[in-house]
Protein backbone atom coordinates (compact mmCIF):
# COMPACT_ATOMS: atom_id res chain seq x y z
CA UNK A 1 -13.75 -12.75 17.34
CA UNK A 2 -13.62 -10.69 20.38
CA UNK A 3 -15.01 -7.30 19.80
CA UNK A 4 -17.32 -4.62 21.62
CA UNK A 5 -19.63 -3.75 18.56
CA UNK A 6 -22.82 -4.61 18.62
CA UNK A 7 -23.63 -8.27 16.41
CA UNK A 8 -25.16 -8.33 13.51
CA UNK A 9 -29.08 -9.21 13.84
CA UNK A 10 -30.06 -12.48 12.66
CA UNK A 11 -31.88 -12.97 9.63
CA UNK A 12 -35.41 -13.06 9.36
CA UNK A 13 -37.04 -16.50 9.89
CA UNK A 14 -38.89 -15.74 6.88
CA UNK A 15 -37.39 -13.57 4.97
CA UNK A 16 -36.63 -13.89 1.04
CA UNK A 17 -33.73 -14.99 -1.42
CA UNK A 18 -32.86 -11.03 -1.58
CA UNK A 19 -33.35 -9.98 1.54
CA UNK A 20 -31.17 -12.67 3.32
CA UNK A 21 -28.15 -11.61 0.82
CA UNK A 22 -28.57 -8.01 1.68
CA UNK A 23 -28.21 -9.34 5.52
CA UNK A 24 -25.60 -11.16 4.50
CA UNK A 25 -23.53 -8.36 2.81
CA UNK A 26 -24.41 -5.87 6.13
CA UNK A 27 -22.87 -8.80 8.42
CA UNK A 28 -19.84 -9.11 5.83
CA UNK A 29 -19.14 -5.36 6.22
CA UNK A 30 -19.72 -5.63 9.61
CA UNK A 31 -17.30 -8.25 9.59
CA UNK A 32 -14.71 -5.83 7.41
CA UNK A 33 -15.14 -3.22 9.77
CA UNK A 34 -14.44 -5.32 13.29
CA UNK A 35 -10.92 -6.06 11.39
CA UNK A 36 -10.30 -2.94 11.12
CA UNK A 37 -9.96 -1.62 14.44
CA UNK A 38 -9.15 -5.19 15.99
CA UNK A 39 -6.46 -5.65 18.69
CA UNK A 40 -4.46 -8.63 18.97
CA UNK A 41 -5.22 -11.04 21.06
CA UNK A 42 -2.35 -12.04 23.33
CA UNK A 43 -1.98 -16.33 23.10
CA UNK A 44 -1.64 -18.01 26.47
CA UNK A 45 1.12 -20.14 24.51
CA UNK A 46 4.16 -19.28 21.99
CA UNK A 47 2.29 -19.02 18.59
CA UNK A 48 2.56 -22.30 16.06
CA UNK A 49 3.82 -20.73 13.24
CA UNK A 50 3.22 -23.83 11.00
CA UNK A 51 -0.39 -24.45 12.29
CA UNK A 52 -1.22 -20.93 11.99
CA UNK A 53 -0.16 -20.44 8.29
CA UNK A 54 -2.41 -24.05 7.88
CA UNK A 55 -5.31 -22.78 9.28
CA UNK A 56 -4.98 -18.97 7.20
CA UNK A 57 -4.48 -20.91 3.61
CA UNK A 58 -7.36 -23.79 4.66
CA UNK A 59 -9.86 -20.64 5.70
CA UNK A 60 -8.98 -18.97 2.36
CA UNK A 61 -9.33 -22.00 0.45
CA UNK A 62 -13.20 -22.69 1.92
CA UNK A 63 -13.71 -18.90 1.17
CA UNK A 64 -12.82 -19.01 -2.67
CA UNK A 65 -15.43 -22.51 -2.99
CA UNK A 66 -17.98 -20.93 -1.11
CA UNK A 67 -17.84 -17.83 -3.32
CA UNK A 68 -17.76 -20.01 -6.38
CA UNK A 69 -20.98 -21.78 -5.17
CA UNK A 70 -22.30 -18.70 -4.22
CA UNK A 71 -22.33 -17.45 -8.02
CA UNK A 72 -23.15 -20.72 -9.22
CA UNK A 73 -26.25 -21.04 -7.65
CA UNK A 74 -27.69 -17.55 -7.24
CA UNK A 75 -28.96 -17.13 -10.94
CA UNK A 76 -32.38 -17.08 -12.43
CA UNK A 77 -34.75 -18.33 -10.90
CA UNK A 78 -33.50 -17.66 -7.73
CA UNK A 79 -32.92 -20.66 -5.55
CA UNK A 80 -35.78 -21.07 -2.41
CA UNK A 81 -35.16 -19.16 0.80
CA UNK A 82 -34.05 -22.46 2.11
CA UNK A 83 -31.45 -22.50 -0.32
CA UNK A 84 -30.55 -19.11 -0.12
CA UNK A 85 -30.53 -19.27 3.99
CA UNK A 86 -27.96 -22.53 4.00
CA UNK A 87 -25.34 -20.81 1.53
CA UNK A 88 -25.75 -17.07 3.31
CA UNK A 89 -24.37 -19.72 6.24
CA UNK A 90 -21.81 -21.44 4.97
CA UNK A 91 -20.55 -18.29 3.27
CA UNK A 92 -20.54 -16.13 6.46
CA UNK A 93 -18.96 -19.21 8.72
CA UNK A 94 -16.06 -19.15 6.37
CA UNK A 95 -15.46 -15.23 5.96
CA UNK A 96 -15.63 -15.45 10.11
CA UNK A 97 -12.80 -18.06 9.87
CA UNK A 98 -10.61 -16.28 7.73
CA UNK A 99 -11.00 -13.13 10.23
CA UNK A 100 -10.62 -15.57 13.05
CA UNK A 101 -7.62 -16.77 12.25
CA UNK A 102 -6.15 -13.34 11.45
CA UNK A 103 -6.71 -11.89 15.05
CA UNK A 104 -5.02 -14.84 16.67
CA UNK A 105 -2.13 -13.28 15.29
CA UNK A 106 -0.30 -11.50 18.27
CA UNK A 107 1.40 -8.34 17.81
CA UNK A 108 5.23 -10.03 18.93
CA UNK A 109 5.25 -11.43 15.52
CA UNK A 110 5.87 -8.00 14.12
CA UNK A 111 3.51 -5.25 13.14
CA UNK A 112 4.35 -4.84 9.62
CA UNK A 113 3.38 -8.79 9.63
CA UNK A 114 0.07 -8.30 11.09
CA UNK A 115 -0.49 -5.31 8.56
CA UNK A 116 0.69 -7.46 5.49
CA UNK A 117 -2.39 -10.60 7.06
CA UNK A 118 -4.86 -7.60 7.81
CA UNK A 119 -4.73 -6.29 4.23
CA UNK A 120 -5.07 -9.64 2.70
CA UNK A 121 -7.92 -10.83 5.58
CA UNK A 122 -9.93 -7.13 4.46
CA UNK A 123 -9.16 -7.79 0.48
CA UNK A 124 -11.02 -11.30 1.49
CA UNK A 125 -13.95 -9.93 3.34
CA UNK A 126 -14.76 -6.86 0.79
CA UNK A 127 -14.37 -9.02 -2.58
CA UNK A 128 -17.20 -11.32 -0.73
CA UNK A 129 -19.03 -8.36 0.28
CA UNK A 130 -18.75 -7.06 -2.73
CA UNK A 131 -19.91 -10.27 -4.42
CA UNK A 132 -23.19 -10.40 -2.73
CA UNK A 133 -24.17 -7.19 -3.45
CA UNK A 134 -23.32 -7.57 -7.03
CA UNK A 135 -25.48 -10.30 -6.82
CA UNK A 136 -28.30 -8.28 -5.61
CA UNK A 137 -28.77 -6.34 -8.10
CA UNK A 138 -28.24 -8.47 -11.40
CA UNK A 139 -28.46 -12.31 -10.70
CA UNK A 140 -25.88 -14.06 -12.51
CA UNK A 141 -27.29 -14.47 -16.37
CA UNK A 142 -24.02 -15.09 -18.54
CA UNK A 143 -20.61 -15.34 -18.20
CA UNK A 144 -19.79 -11.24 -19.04
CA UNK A 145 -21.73 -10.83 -15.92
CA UNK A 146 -20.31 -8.24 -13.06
CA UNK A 147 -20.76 -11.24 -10.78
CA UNK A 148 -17.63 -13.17 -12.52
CA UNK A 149 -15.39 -10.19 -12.47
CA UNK A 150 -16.77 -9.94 -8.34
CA UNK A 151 -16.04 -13.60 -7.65
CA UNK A 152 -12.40 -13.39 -9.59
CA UNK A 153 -11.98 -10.57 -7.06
CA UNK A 154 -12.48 -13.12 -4.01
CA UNK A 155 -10.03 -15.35 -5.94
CA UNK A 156 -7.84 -13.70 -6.31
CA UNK A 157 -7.39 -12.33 -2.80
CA UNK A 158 -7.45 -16.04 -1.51
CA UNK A 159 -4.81 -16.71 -3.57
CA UNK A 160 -2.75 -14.33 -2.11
CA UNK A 161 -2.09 -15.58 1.30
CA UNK A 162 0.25 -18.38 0.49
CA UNK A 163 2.12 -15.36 -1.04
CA UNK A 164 2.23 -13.59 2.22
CA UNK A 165 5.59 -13.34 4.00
CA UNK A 166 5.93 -16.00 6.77
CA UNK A 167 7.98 -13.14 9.61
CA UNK A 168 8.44 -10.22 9.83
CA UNK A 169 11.81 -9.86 8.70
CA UNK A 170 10.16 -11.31 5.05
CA UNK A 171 7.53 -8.58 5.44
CA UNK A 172 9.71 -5.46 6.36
CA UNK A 173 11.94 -6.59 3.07
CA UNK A 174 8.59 -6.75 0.71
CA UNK A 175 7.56 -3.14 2.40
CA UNK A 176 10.86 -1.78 1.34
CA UNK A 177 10.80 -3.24 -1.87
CA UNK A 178 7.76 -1.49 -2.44
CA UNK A 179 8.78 1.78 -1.78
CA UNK A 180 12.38 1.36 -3.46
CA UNK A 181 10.44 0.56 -6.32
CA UNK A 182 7.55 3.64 -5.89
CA UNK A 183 10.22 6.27 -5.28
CA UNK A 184 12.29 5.04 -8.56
CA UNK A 185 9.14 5.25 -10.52
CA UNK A 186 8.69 8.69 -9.31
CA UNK A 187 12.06 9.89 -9.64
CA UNK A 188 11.96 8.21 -13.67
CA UNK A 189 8.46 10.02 -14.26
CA UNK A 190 10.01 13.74 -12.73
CA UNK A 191 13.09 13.14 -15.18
CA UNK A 192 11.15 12.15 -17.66
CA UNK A 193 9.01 14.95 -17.80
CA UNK A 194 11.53 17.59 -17.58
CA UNK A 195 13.31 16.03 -20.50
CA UNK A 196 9.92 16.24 -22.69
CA UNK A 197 9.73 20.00 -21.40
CA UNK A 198 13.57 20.92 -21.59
CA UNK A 199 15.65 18.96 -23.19
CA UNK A 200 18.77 21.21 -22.85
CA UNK A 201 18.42 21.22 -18.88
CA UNK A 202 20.84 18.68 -18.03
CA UNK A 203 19.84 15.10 -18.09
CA UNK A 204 22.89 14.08 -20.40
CA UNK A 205 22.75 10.38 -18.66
CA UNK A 206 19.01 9.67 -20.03
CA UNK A 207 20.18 8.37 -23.31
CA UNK A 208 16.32 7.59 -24.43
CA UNK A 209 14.57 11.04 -26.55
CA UNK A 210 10.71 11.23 -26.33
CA UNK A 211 9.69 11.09 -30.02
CA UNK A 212 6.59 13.70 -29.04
CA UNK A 213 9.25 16.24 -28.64
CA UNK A 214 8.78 18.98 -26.24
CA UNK A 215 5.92 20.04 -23.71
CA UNK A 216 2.03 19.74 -24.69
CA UNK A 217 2.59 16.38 -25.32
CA UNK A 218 -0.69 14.15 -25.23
CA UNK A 219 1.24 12.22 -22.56
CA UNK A 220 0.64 13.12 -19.01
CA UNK A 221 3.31 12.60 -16.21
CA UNK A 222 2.84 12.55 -12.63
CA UNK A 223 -0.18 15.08 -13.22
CA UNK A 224 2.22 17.45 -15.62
CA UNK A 225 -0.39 19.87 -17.19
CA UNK A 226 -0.45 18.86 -21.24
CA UNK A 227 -1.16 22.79 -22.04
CA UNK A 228 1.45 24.79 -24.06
CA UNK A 229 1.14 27.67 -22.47
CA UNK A 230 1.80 26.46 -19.23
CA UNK A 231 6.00 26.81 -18.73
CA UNK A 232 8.81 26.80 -15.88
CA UNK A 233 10.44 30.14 -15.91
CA UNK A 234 14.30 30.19 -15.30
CA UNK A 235 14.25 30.24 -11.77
CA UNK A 236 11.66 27.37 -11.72
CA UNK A 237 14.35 25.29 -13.91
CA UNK A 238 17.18 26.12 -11.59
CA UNK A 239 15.05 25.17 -8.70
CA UNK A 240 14.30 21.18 -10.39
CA UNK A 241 18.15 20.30 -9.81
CA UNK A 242 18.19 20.03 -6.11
CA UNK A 243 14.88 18.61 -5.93
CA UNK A 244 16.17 16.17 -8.64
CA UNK A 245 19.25 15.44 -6.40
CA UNK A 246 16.90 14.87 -3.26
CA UNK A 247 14.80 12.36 -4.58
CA UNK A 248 17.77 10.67 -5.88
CA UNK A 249 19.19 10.54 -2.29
CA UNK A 250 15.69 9.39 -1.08
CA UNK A 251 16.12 6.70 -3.43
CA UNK A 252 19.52 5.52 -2.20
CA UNK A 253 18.30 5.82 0.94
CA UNK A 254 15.77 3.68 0.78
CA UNK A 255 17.82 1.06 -1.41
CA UNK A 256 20.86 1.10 1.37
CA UNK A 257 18.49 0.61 4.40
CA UNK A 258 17.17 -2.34 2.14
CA UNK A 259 20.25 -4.10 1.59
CA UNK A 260 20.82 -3.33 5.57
CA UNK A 261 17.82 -5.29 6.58
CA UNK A 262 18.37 -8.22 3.97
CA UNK A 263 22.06 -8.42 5.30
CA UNK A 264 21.83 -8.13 8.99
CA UNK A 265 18.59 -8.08 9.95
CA UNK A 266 17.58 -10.65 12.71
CA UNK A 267 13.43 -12.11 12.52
CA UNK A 268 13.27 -11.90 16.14
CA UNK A 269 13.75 -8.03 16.27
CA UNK A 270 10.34 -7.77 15.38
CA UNK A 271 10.00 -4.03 17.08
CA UNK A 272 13.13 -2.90 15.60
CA UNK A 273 12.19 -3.77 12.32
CA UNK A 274 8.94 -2.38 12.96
CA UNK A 275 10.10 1.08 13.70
CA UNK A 276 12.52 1.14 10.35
CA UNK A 277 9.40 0.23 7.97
CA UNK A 278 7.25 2.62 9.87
CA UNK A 279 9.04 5.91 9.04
CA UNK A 280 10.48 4.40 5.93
CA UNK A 281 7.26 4.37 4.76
CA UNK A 282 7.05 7.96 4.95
CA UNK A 283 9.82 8.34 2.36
CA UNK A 284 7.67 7.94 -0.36
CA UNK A 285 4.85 10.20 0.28
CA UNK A 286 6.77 12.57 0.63
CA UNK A 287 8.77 12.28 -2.16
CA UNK A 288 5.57 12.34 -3.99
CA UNK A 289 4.56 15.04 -2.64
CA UNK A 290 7.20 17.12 -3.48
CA UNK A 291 7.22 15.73 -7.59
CA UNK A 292 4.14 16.83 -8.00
CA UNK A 293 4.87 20.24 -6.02
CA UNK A 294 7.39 21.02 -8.96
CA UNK A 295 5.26 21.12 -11.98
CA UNK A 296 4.36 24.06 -13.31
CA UNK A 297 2.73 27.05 -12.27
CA UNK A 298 5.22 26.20 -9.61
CA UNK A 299 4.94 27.40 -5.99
CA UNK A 300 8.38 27.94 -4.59
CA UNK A 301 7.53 27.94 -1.36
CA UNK A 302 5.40 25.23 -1.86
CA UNK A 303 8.72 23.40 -2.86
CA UNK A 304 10.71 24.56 0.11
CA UNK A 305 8.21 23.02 2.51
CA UNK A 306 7.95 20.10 0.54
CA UNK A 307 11.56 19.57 0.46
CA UNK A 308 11.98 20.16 4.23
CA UNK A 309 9.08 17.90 4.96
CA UNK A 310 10.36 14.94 2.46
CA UNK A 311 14.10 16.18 4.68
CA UNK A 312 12.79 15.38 8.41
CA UNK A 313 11.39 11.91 6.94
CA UNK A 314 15.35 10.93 5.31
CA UNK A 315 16.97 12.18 8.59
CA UNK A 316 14.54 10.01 10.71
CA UNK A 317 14.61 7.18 8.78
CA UNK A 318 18.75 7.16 8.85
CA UNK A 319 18.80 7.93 12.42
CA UNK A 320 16.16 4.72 13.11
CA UNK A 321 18.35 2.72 11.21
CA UNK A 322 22.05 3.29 12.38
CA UNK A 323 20.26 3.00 16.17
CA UNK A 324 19.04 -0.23 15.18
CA UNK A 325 20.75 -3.73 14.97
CA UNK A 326 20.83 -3.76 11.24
CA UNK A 327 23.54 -1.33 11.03
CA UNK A 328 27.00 -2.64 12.87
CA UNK A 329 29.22 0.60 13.73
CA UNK A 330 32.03 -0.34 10.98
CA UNK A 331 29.02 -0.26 8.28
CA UNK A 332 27.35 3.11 9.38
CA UNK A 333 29.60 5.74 7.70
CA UNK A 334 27.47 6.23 4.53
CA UNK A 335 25.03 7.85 7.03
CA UNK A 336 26.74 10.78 6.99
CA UNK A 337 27.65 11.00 3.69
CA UNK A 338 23.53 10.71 2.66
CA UNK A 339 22.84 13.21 5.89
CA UNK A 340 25.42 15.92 4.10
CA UNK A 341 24.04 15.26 0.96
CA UNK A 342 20.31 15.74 1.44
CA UNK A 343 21.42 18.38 3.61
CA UNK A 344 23.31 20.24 0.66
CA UNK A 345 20.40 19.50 -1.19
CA UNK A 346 18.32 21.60 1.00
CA UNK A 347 20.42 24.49 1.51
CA UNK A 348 20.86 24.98 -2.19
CA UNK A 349 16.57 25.13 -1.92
CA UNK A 350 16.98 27.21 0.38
CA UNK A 351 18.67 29.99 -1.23
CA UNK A 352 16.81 29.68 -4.47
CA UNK A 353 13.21 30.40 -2.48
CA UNK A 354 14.65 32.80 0.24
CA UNK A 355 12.87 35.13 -1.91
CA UNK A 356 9.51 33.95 -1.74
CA UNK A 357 10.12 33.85 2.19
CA UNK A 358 11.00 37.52 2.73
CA UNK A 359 8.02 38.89 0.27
């Protein structure tokens, strides 16, 4: 793997059971750390797609035996140096492959691909790491051992890569199925707990009651303080209703630009589809951000700049998407609609913090 950080020593000729695993967990999070910050390497040849996707699941598959040998063998008494040397080997020639293979991934495939392979490639290379240095300090004894739950770790991460989306198109659909589903949980958990705090505020269309009835519950939400004597004043309640409504437009958002890219959008427009995941991404940050920013004591102006924050991102993200291919001109005019909305959203947060502004 091409990189300009300085190798990893060898391990000493002579050196014991112990210390060759600590070497080999310093060249494993050596190895972590190259990936990283690696660039792609440009191919002198279109990329085999097929042969590629091989060689990822066949590296993953040597990586899982090697860490099941790896806890097989290292228990009491510790095998001979010999021993030890030979599997430190074989373990750190297939952790290399894995990485290998990853950085002969060029960037035309799509970066949200390449992100997707890196995470996956890093889970690889830390649940190994982390393996050997379990091993380090208790050699595997019994089956409750640390080790196990280490080794399930490495696993389990090899086992995801056939899960991995083959394009990018697949990838920038599993991305925005993530944050749909992130920004719906946090929308749920803000309702939720201004149901359990004020039942009489509005929520008429959440059927479900909360048998703890009322705030100081033993259930926490989104960080919501469990203390009773911690309350939203009435200009605190008016203020939830727009930020309520925003998050609900960040969630149809998000859901429409979805359907967008399922529908129309193209796996060759890698970059396109790159630049819609990579502010789409923002949405939900920011909408957690601003759920947590409501909860009282409540800042309002903490609120505001939430709101206008989690604002920018929506506006970005809809003006990314109707420039992009995904979005033919006859199926754009919901982006005003959602622009007017959010917007209307805002100005109503506006006017309930213009106070705080001019103190």
């Amino acid at each position: 793997m091409a990189s300009t950080a300085t190798p990893a020593p060898s391990a000493p000729a002579q050196a014991g059971s112990s210390e060759l695993l600590r070497h080999l967990a310093a060249e494993l999070r050596l190895l972590a750390a190259r990936v990283r910050v690696s660039e792609p390497r440009e191919p002198p040849e279109e990329l085999d797609r097929e042969r590629f996707w091989r060689r990822l699941n066949d590296a993953a598959v040597t990586v899982a035996r090697e860490a099941t040998t790896l806890t097989v063998v290292f228990r009491l008494p510790l095998p001979s140096p010999q021993e030890t040397k030979g599997i430190c080997e074989r373990v750190h020639a297939a952790v290399k492959a894995v990485t290998a293979v990853y950085c002969a991934l060029p960037r035309d495939q799509g970066i949200t691909l390449r992100k997707l392979v890196r995470g996956t490639t890093l889970d690889i290379v830390d649940g190994m790491a982390q393996l050997v240095e379990v091993l380090l300090i208790a050699p595997a004894q019994s089956p409750e051992n640390s080790d196990l739950i280490s080794c399930n770790s490495v696993w389990d991460a090899c086992q995801q890569v056939p899960q991995i989306p083959r394009d990018n198109k697949a990838a920038a659909l599993l991305m925005l199925t993530k944050s749909v589903d992130f920004v719906k949980d946090a929308h749920e958990e803000m309702e939720q707990a201004v149901k359990e705090c004020d039942p009489h505020l509005g929520l008429a269309h959440d059927s479900e009651e909360d048998s703890s009835g009322g705030c100081g519950g033993e259930d926490e939400v989104l960080g919501f303080p469990s203390s009773q004597d911690v309350h939203w004043s009435e200009e605190d309640r008016e203020l939830i209703a727009p930020c309520l409504a925003l998050v609900r437009a960040s969630k149809a958002c998000l859901k429409k630009i979805q359907i967008l890219v399922a529908e129309n959008g193209k796996k060759d427009q890698v970059a396109q589809l790159d630049d819609i995941i990579d502010i789409s991404e923002e949405i939900s940050p920011s909408v957690d951000d601003l759920a947590l920013s409501i909860y009282p004591p409540m800042c309002h102006l903490t609120v505001r700049i939430n709101s206008a924050k989690l604002v920018s991102v929506l506006r970005k993200a809809l003006e990314v998407t109707k420039a992009s291919h995904v979005t033919p001109e006859p199926e754009d005019s919901w982006i005003p609609l959602l622009i007017n909305a959010v917007d209307h959203c805002m100005n109503r947060i506006k006017e309930l913090t213009q106070s705080e502004i001019e103190l």
